[in-house]
Protein backbone atom coordinates (compact mmCIF):
# COMPACT_ATOMS: atom_id res chain seq x y z
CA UNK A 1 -12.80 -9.23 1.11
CA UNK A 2 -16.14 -9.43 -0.53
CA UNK A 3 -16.04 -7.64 -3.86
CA UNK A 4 -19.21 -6.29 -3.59
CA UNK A 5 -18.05 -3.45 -1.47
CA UNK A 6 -14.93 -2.56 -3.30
CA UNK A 7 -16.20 -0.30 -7.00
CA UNK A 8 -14.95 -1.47 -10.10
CA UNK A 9 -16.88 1.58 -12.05
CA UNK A 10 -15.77 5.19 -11.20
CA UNK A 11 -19.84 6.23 -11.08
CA UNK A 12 -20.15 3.66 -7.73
CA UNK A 13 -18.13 5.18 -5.68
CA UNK A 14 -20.24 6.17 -2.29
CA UNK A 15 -16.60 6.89 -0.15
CA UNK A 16 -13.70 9.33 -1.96
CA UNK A 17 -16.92 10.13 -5.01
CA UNK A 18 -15.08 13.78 -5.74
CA UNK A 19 -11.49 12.36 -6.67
CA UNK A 20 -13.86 9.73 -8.78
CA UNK A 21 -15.76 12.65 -10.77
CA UNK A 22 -12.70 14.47 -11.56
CA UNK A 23 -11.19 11.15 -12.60
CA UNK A 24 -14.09 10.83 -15.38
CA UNK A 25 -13.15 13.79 -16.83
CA UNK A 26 -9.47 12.50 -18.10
CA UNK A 27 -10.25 11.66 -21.66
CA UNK A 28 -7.18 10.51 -24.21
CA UNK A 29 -6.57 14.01 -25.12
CA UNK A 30 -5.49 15.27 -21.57
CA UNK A 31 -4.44 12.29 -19.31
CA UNK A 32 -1.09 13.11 -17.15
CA UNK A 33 1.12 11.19 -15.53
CA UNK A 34 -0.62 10.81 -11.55
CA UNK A 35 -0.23 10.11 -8.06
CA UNK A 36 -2.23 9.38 -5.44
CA UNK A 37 -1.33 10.13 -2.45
CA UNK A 38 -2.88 9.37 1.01
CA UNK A 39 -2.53 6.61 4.04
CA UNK A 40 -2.38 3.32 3.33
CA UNK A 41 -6.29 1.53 2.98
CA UNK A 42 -7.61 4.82 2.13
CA UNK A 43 -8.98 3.64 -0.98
CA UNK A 44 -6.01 4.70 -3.35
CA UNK A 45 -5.53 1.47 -5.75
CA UNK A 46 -9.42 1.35 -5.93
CA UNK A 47 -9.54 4.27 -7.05
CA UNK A 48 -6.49 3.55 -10.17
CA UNK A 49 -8.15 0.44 -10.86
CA UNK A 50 -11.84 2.22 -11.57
CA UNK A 51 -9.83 4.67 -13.57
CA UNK A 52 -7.96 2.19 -15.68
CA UNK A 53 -11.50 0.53 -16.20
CA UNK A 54 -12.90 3.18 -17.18
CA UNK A 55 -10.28 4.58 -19.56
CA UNK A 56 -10.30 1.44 -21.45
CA UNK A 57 -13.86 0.75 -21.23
CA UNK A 58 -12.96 -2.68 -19.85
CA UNK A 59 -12.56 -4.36 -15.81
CA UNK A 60 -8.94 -5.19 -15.53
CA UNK A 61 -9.26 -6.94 -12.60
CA UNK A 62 -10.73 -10.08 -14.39
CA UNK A 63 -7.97 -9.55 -17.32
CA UNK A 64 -5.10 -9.29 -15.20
CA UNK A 65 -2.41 -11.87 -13.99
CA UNK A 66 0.35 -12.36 -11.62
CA UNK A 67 3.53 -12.76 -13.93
CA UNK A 68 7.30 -13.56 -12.53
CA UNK A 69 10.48 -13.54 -14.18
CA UNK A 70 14.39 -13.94 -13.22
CA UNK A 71 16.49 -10.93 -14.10
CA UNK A 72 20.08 -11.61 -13.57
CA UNK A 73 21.93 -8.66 -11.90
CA UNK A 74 25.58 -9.51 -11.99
CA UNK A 75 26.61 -12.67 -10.21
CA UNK A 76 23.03 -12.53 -9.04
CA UNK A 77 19.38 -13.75 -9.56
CA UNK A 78 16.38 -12.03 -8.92
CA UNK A 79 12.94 -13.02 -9.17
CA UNK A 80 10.62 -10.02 -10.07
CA UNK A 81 6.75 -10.83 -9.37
CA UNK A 82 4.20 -7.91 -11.24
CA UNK A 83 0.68 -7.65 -12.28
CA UNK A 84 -0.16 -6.90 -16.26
CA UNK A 85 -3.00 -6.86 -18.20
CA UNK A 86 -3.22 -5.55 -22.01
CA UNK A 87 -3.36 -2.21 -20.78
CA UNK A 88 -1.23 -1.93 -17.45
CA UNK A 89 1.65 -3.30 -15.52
CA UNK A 90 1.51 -2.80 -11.53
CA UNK A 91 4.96 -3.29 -9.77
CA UNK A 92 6.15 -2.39 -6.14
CA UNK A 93 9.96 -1.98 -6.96
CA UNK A 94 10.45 -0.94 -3.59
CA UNK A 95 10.43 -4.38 -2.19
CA UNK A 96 13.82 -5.10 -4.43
CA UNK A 97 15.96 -2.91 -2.55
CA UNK A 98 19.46 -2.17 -3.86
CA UNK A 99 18.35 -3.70 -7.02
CA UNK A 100 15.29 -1.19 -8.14
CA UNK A 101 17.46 0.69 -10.33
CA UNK A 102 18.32 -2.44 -12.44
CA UNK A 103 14.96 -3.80 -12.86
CA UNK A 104 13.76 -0.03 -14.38
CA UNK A 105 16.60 -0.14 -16.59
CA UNK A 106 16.87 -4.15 -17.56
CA UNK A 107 12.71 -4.86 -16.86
CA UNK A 108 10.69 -1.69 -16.83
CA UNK A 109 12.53 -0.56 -20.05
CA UNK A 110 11.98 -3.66 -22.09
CA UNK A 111 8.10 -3.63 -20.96
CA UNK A 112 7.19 -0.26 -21.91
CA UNK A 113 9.52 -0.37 -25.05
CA UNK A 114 6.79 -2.22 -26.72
CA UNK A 115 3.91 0.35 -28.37
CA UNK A 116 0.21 -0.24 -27.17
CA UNK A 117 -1.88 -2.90 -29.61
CA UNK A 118 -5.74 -2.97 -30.70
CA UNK A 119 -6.00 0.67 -30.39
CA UNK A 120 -4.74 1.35 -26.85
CA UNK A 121 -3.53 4.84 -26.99
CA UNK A 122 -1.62 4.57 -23.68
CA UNK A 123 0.01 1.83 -21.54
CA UNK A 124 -0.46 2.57 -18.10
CA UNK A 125 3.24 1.54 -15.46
CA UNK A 126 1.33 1.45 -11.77
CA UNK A 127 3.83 1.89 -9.14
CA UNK A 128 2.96 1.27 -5.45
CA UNK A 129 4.94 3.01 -2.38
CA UNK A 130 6.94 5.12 -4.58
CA UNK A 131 7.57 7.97 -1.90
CA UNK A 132 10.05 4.93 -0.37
CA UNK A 133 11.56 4.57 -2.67
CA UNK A 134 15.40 6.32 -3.10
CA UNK A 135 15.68 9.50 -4.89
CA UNK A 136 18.34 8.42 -6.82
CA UNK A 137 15.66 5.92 -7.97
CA UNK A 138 12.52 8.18 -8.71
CA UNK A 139 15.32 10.00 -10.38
CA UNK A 140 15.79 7.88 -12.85
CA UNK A 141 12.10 7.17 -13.10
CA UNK A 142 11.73 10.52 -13.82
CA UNK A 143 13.69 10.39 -16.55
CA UNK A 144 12.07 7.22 -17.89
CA UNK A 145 8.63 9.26 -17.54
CA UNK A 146 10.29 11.89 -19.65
CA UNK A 147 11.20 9.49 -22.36
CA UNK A 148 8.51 7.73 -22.61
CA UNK A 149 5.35 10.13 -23.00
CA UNK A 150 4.10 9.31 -26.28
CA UNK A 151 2.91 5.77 -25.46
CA UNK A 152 2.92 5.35 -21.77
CA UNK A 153 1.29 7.01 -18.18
CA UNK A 154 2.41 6.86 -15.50
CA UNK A 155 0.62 6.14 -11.86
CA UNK A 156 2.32 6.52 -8.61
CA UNK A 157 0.57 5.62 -5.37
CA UNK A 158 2.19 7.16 -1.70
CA UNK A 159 2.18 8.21 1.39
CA UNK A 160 3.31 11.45 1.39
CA UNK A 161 4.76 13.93 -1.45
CA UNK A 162 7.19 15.20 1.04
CA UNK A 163 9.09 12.33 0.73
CA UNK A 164 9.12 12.85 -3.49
CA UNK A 165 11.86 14.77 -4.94
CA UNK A 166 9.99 18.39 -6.90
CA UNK A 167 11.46 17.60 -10.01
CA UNK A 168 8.87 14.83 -10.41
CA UNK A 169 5.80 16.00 -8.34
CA UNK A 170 5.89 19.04 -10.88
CA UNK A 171 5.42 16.41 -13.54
CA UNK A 172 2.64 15.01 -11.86
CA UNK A 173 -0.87 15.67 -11.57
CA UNK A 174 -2.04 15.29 -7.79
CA UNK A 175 -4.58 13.06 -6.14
CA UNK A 176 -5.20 13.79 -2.36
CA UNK A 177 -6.93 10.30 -1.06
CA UNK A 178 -7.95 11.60 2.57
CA UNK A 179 -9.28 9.92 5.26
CA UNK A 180 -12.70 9.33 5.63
CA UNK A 181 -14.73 11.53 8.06
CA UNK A 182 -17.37 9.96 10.51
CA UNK A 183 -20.37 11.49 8.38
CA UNK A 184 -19.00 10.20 4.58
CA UNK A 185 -18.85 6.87 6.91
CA UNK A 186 -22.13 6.48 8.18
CA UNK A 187 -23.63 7.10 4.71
CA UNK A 188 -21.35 4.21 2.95
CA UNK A 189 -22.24 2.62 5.79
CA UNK A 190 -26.08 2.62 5.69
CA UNK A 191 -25.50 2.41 1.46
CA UNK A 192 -23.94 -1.32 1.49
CA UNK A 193 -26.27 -2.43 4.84
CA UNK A 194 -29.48 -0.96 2.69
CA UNK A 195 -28.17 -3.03 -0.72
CA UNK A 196 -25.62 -6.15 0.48
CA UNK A 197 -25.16 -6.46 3.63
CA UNK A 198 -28.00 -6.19 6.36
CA UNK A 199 -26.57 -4.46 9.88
CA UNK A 200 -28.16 -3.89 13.43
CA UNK A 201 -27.85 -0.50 14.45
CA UNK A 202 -25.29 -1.82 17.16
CA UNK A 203 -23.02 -3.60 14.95
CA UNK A 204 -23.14 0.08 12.37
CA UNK A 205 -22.51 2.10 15.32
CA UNK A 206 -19.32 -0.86 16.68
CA UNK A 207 -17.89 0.03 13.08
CA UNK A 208 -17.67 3.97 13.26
CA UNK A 209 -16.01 3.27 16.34
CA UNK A 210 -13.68 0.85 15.76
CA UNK A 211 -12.50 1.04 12.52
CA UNK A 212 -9.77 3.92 12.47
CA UNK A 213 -9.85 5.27 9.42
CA UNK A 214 -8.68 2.01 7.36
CA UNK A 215 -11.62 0.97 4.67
CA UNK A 216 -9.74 -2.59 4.95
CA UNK A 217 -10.77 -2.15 8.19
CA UNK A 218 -14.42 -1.11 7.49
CA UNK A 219 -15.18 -3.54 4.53
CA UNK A 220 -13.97 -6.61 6.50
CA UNK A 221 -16.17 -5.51 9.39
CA UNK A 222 -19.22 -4.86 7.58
CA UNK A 223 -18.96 -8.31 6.19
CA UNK A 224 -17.85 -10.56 9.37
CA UNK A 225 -21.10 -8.85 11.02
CA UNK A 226 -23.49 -10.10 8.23
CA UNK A 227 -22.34 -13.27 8.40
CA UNK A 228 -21.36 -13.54 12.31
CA UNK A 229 -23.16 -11.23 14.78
CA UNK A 230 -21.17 -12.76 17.89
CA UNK A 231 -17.69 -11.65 16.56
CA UNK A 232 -15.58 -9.04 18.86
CA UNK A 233 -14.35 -6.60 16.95
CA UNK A 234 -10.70 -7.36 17.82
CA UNK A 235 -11.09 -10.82 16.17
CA UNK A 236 -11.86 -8.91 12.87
CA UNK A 237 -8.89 -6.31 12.55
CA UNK A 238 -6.55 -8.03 10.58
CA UNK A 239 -4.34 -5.56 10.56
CA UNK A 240 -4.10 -4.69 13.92
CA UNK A 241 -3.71 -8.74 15.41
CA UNK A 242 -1.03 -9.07 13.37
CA UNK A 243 0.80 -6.03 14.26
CA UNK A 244 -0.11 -7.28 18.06
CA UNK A 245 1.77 -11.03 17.39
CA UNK A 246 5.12 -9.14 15.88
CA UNK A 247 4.79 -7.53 19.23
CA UNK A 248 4.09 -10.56 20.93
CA UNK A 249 7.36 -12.12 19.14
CA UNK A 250 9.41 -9.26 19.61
CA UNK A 251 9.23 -9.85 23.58
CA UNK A 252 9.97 -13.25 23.64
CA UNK A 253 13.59 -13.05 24.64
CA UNK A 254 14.93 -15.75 22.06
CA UNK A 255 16.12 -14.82 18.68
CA UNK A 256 13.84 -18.29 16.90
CA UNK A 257 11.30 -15.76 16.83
CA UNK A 258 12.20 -13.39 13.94
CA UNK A 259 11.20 -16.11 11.78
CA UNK A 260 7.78 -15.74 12.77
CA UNK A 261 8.26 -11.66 12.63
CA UNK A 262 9.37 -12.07 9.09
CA UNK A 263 6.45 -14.29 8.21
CA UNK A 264 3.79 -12.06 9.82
CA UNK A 265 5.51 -9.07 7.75
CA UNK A 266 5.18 -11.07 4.16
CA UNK A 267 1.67 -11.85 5.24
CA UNK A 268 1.32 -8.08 5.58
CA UNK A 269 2.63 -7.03 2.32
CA UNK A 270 0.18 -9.46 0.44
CA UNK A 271 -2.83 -7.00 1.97
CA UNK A 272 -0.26 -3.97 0.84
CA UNK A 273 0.83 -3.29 4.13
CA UNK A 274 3.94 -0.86 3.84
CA UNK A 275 7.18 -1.60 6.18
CA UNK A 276 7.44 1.65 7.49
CA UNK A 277 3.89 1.35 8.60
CA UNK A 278 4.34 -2.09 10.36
CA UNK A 279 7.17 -0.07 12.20
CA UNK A 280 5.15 2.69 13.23
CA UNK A 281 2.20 0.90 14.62
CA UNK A 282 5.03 -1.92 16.14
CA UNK A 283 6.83 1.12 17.94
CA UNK A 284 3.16 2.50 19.17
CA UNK A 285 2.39 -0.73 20.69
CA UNK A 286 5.45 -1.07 22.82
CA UNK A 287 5.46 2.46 24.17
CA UNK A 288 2.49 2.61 24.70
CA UNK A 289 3.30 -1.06 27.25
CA UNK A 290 2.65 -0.12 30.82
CA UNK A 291 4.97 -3.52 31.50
CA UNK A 292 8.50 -0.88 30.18
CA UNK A 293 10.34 1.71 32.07
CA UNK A 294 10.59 4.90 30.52
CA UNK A 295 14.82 4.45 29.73
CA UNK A 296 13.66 1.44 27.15
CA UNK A 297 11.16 3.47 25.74
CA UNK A 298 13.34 5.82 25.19
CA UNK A 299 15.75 3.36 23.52
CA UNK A 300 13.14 1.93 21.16
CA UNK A 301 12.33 5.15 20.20
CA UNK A 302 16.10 5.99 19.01
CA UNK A 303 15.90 2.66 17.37
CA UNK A 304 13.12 3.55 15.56
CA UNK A 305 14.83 6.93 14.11
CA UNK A 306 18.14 5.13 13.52
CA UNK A 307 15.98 2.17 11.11
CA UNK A 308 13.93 5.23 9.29
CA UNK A 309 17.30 6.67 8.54
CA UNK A 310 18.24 3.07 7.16
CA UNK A 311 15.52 2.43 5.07
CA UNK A 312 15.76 6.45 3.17
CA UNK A 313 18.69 4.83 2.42
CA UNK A 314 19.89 1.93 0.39
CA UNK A 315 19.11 -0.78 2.55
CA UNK A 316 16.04 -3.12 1.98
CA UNK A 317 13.26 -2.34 4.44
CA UNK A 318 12.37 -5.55 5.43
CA UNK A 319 16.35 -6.06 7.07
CA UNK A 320 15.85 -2.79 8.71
CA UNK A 321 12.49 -4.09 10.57
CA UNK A 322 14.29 -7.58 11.17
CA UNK A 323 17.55 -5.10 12.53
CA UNK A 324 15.05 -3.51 14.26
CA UNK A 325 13.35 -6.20 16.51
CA UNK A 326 16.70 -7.39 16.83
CA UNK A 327 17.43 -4.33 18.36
CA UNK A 328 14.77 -4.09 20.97
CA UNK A 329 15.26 -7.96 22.13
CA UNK A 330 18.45 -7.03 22.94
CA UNK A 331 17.38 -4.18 25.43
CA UNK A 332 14.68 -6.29 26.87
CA UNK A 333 16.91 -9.06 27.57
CA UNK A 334 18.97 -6.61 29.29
CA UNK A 335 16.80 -5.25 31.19
C-alpha cells in the first residue's frame, strides 16, 4: 500500500474526518481508555495511529519496531511477536489462544509496570480484535485497566461491542468506525486522483463499484490503476482472491491441502484479516456454489455455527478454521 493515501496527521483525514475532529479534542487532562469499533478495513488502526501521533506530537510509525520474546508457560514455550515504540505497545493476544491470560499477567504486566520517560504522561497498550477474545480474558483486562490508570490508556479495536462484556464497555469511551457511504467515497476519491494519483473517469467509477466497503480495498485500487490501466479488478482484491484459493483448496478432496489453507490464512493475518472473517466470507463462497445441493449447504452451514461456538470458547481460532475445512472435505468427499 502506498502511504500516501493512508493519514498519519488527524487534520488529513478526507474518509471517517468526524471521529478525527473529536479525536483532536482529547488533551492529557481528559483522555479515556477507547475502542473503536467497526468492520475490519474500515479505517480503525489509522485512525489510533493519527491519534497516538498526535497526542505525542510525534509519527510512531517511523519510531516503532516489531519486537519478539519467549515466555515460558509451564512445560511450554511461547513466542510473543508485538509492536512498541516509546509511547505504545500494539499486541493481538487473541492469536495466543489458551495462553492470553498468561501473557497479560507474565508480559503485559511487566511492560506497563514500567512509568512513562521524557515527559510522556501516558503509555498507550493497543489491542487488536479484542471483542474475540474470551470474557474470562477481557475480564481480567479489565481489571488490569483498573489498576493501571495513572500511567497507562488503553485502546481496543473490534468488531462489535456485543460481543464485549458491560463491565468494560462502561469503562470505555466509544468510537463507531462505519462504513463508508458512496458519496464520502467519491469525494476521497476525486481528493487523492486530484493530488497523487491521476484516474479516468472509468477506472473512479470501476472503484465505487467494486470495492465493497473495504478502504484496503479502495487504496490498493486507486493505486494499481495509476500505475496499470489494463488490470481487472478481480486481479486487484487481495482480499477477496485469497478467500477464493481457501475455497479452491477446500474442494480438492485430499487432506495435503490444509497446508496451503493454513498458509493463505497467516498471509491474511499479516494484512489484519480476522479468522472469523475468513470464515464468513469462506462459508459465503460455498453457498453461494451453484456446483452443491442444498443438503451440503445445509451441512456447511451447521459447521459453520458449531466452529463460532468453538472459537467463543477456549480453543484457538485458527484450529477451528483448519477443523472447519476439515469438516466440509469430508461432506464433499461423501457426496
Amino acid at each position: 500500500m502506498n502511504t500516501k493515501l493512508i493519514p498519519t496527521k488527524l487534520d488529513d483525514f478526507v474518509l471517517n474526518k468526524s471521529i478525527a475532529n473529536m479525536l483532536k479534542s482529547i488533551t492529557d487532562d481528559n483522555v479515556i481508555n477507547m475502542v473503536f469499533c467497526g468492520k475490519p478495513n474500515t479505517g480503525r488502526k489509522t485512525l489510533v495511529y493519527a491519534f497516538l501521533n498526535s497526542f505525542n506530537n510525534c509519527e510512531i510509525q517511523k519510531i516503532r519496531t516489531l519486537n519478539s520474546t519467549e515466555l515460558k508457560i509451564g512445560n511450554n514455550k511461547v513466542n510473543i511477536e508485538y509492536i512498541t515504540s516509546p509511547y505504545h505497545i500494539e499486541i493481538n493476544l487473541y492469536e495466543y489462544g489458551l495462553y492470553d491470560k498468561n501473557i497479560i499477567s507474565d508480559f503485559l504486566v511487566n511492560h506497563i509496570s514500567y512509568k512513562p520517560i521524557n515527559n510522556i504522561p501516558f503509555k498507550f497498550i493497543v489491542i487488536n480484535h479484542f471483542d474475540y477474545m474470551s470474557r474470562s480474558t477481557q475480564i481480567c483486562l479489565k481489571l488490569l485497566l483498573d489498576k493501571c490508570s495513572d500511567n497507562v490508556r488503553f485502546i481496543f479495536i473490534a468488531e462489535s461491542l456485543a460481543r464485549i462484556d458491560n463491565s468494560i464497555i462502561s469503562r470505555l469511551s466509544t468510537m463507531r468506525v462505519p462504513s463508508q457511504n458512496d458519496e464520502e467515497v467519491v469525494k476521497y476519491i476525486n481528493t487523492v486522483s486530484a493530488s497523487h494519483f491521476k484516474l479516468s473517469q472509468t477506472h473512479k467509477k470501476l472503484i465505487l463499484n467494486n470495492y465493497e466497503k473495504d478502504l484496503f480495498v479502495l487504496n490498493n485500487a486507486i493505486v494499481c490503476f495509476h500505475y496499470n490501466k489494463k488490470l481487472d479488478f478481480s486481479q486487484i482484491n487481495v482480499i477477496n482472491k485469497y478467500i477464493d484459493d481457501i475455497v479452491k483448496l477446500i474442494k480438492e478432496k485430499n487432506l495435503k491441502s490444509i497446508a496451503g489453507i493454513r498458509q493463505i490464512v497467516y498471509n491474511l493475518l499479516l494484512i489484519n484479516v480476522t479468522v472469523p472473517y475468513i470464515l464468513k466470507k469462506v462459508n459465503d463462497k460455498l453457498i453461494n456454489s451453484q456446483k452443491l445441493n442444498d443438503k451440503i449447504k445445509f451441512n456447511i452451514v451447521s459447521a459453520v455455527s458449531e466452529i463460532e461456538s468453538r472459537m467463543c470458547s477456549i480453543e484457538h481460532d485458527l484450529i477451528c478454521l483448519e477443523f472447519f475445512a476439515l469438516k466440509v472435505k469430508k461432506l464433499l468427499i461423501s457426496n
